[in-house]
Protein backbone atom coordinates (compact mmCIF):
# COMPACT_ATOMS: atom_id res chain seq x y z
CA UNK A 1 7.76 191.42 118.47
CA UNK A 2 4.58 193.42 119.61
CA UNK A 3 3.68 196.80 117.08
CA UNK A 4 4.76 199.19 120.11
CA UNK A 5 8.71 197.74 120.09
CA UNK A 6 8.67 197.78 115.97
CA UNK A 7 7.26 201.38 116.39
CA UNK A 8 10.37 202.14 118.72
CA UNK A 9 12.77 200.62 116.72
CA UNK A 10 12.06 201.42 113.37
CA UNK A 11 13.82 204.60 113.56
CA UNK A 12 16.75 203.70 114.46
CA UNK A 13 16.97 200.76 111.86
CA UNK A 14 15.86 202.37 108.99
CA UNK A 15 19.23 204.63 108.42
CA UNK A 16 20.94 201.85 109.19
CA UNK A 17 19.14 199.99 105.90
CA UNK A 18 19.60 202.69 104.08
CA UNK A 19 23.25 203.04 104.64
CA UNK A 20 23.75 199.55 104.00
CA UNK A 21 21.69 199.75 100.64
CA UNK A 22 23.52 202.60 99.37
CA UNK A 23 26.88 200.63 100.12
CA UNK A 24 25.76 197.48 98.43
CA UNK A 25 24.48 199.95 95.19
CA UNK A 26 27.89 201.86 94.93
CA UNK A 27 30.18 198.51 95.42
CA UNK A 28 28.26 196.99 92.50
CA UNK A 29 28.44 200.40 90.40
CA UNK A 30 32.19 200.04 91.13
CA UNK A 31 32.78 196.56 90.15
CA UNK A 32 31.10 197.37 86.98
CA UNK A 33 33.06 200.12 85.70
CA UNK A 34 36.55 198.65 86.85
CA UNK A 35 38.24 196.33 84.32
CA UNK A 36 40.16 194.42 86.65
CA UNK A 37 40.06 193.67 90.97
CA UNK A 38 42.21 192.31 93.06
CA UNK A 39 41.92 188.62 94.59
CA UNK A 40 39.71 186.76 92.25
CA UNK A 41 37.08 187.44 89.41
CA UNK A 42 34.40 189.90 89.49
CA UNK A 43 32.08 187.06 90.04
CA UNK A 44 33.28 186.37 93.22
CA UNK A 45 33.29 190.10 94.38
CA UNK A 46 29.62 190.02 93.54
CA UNK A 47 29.02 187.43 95.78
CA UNK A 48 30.96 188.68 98.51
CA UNK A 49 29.26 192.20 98.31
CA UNK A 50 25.76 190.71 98.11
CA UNK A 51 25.99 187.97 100.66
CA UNK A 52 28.38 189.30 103.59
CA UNK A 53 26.13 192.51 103.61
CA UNK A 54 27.73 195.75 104.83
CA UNK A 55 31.44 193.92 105.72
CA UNK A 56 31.38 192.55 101.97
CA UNK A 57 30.84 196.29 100.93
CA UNK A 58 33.23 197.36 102.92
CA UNK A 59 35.76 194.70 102.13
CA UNK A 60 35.73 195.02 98.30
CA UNK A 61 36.21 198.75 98.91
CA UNK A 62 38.91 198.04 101.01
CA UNK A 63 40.48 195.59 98.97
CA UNK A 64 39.11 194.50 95.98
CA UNK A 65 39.51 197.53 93.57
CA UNK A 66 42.62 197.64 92.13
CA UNK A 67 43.85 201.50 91.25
């Protein structure tokens, strides 16, 4: 990738990162503070929200916290 495509693209990626940071911070500060989740351990909520990126965020939100 030549400097003059990374120059155009940056922009457009870099709210994208930083939404998908900010979902991956406040699924973890979640999981935390909750005593119990749905489907499985906490453990395994972890690893879903840190290694399916933005869908594992999403997912736990979705599904994982138990009210």
């Amino acid at each position: 990738m030549d400097e003059q495509t990374l120059r155009t693209l940056l922009p457009l990626l870099l709210p994208l990162l930083v939404l998908q940071l900010a979902l991956v911070v406040a699924a973890l500060w979640d999981l935390a503070h909750r005593e119990r989740v749905r489907w499985g351990h906490k453990w395994l909520w972890v690893a879903v929200i840190l290694l399916v990126n933005t869908i594992g965020s999403l997912a736990y939100f979705l599904f994982g916290r138990e009210e």
